[in-house]
Protein backbone atom coordinates (compact mmCIF):
# COMPACT_ATOMS: atom_id res chain seq x y z
CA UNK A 1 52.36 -17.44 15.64
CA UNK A 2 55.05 -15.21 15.73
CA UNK A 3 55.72 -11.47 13.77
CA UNK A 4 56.74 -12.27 10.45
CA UNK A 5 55.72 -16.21 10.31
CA UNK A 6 53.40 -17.38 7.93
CA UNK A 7 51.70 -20.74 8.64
CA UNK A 8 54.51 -22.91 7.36
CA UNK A 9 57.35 -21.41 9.35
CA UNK A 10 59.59 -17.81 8.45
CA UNK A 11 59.74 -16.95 4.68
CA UNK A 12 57.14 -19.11 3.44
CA UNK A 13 54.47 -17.04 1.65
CA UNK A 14 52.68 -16.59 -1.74
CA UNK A 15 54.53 -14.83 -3.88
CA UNK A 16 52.91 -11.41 -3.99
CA UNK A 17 52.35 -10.96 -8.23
CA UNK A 18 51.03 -14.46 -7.76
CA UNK A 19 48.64 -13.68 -4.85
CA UNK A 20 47.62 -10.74 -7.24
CA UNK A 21 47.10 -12.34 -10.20
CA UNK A 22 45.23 -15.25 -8.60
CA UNK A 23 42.97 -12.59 -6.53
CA UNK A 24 42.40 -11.05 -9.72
CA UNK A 25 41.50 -14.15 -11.39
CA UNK A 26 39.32 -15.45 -8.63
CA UNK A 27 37.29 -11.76 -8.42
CA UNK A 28 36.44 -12.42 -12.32
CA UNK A 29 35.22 -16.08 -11.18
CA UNK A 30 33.14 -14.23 -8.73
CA UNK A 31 31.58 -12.16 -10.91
CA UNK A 32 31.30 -15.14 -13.63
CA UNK A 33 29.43 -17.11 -10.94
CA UNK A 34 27.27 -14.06 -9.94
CA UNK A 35 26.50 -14.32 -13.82
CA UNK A 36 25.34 -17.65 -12.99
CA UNK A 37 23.28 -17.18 -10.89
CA UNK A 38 21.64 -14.27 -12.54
CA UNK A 39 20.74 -16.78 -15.18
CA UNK A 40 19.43 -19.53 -13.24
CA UNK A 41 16.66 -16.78 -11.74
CA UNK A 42 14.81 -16.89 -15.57
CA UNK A 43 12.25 -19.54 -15.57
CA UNK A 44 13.67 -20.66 -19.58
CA UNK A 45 16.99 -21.07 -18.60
CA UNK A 46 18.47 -23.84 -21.31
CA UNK A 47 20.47 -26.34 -18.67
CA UNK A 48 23.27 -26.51 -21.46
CA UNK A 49 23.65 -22.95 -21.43
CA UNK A 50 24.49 -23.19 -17.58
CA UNK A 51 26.62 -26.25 -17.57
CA UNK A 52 29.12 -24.28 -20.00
CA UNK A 53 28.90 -21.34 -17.58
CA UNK A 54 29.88 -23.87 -14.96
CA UNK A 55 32.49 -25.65 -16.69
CA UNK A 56 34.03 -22.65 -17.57
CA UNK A 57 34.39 -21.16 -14.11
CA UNK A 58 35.67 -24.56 -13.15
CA UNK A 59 38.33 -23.90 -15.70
CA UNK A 60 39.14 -20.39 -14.06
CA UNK A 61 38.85 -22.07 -10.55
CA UNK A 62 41.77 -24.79 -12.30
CA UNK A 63 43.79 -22.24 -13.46
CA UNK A 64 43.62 -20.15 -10.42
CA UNK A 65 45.15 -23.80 -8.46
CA UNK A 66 47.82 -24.35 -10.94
CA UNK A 67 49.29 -20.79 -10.59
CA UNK A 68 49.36 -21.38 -7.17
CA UNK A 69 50.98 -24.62 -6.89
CA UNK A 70 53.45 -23.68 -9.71
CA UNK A 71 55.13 -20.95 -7.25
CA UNK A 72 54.89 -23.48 -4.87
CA UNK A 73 56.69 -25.70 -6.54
CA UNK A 74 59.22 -23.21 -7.60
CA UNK A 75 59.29 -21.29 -4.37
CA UNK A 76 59.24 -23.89 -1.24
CA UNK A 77 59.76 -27.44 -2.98
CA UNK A 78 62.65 -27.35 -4.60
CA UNK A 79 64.48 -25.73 -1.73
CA UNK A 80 62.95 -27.54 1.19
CA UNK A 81 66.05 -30.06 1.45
CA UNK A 82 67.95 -26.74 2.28
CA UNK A 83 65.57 -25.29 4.67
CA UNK A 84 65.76 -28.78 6.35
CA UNK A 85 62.05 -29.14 5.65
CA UNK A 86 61.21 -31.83 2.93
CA UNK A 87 59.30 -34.33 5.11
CA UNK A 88 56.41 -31.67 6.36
CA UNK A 89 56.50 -30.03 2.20
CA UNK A 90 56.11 -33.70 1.35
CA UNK A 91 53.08 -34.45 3.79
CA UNK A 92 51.63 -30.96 3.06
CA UNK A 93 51.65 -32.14 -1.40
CA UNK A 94 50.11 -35.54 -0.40
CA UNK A 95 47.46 -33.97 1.98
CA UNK A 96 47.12 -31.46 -0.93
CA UNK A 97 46.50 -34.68 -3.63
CA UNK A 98 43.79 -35.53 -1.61
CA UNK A 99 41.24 -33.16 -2.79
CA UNK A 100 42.38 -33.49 -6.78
């Protein structure tokens, strides 16, 4: 891969306050799940107790995916037709829809 190419071709990168925020978010899901895990170690853990713990770093994990595909959208969809690119953005989405 050449200097300066990402993957996808020249120019096409996470937006850097979104690769922030969603490396923030997934370092608090990290420490969430290391929560998790701390809890399942006590012999009386209520299995309730850790579904909700589960569910709501599956929430975080969600929320972590939609900021990312927002930019997406925003960033490399909608100008794909210009770029000359909107078959291989279109194959990459339905390979993406895949694993929804």
């Amino acid at each position: 891969m050449a200097e300066g190419e990402g993957c996808c071709g020249p120019g096409l990168r996470l937006d850097p306050a979104v690769r922030e925020e969603a490396r923030r978010r997934l370092l608090s899901v990290r420490g969430h799940t290391e929560g998790i895990l701390r809890m399942l170690e006590d012999d009386k853990v209520y299995c309730v107790d850790v579904l909700k713990q589960v569910k709501a770093v599956a929430g975080a994990l969600d929320k972590v995916g939609a900021l990312v595909l927002q930019s997406h959208l925003k960033r490399h969809v909608v100008t794909a037709r210009e770029r000359g690119d909107e078959d291989r953005i279109v194959e990459e989405l339905l390979e993406l829809l895949k694993y929804r």
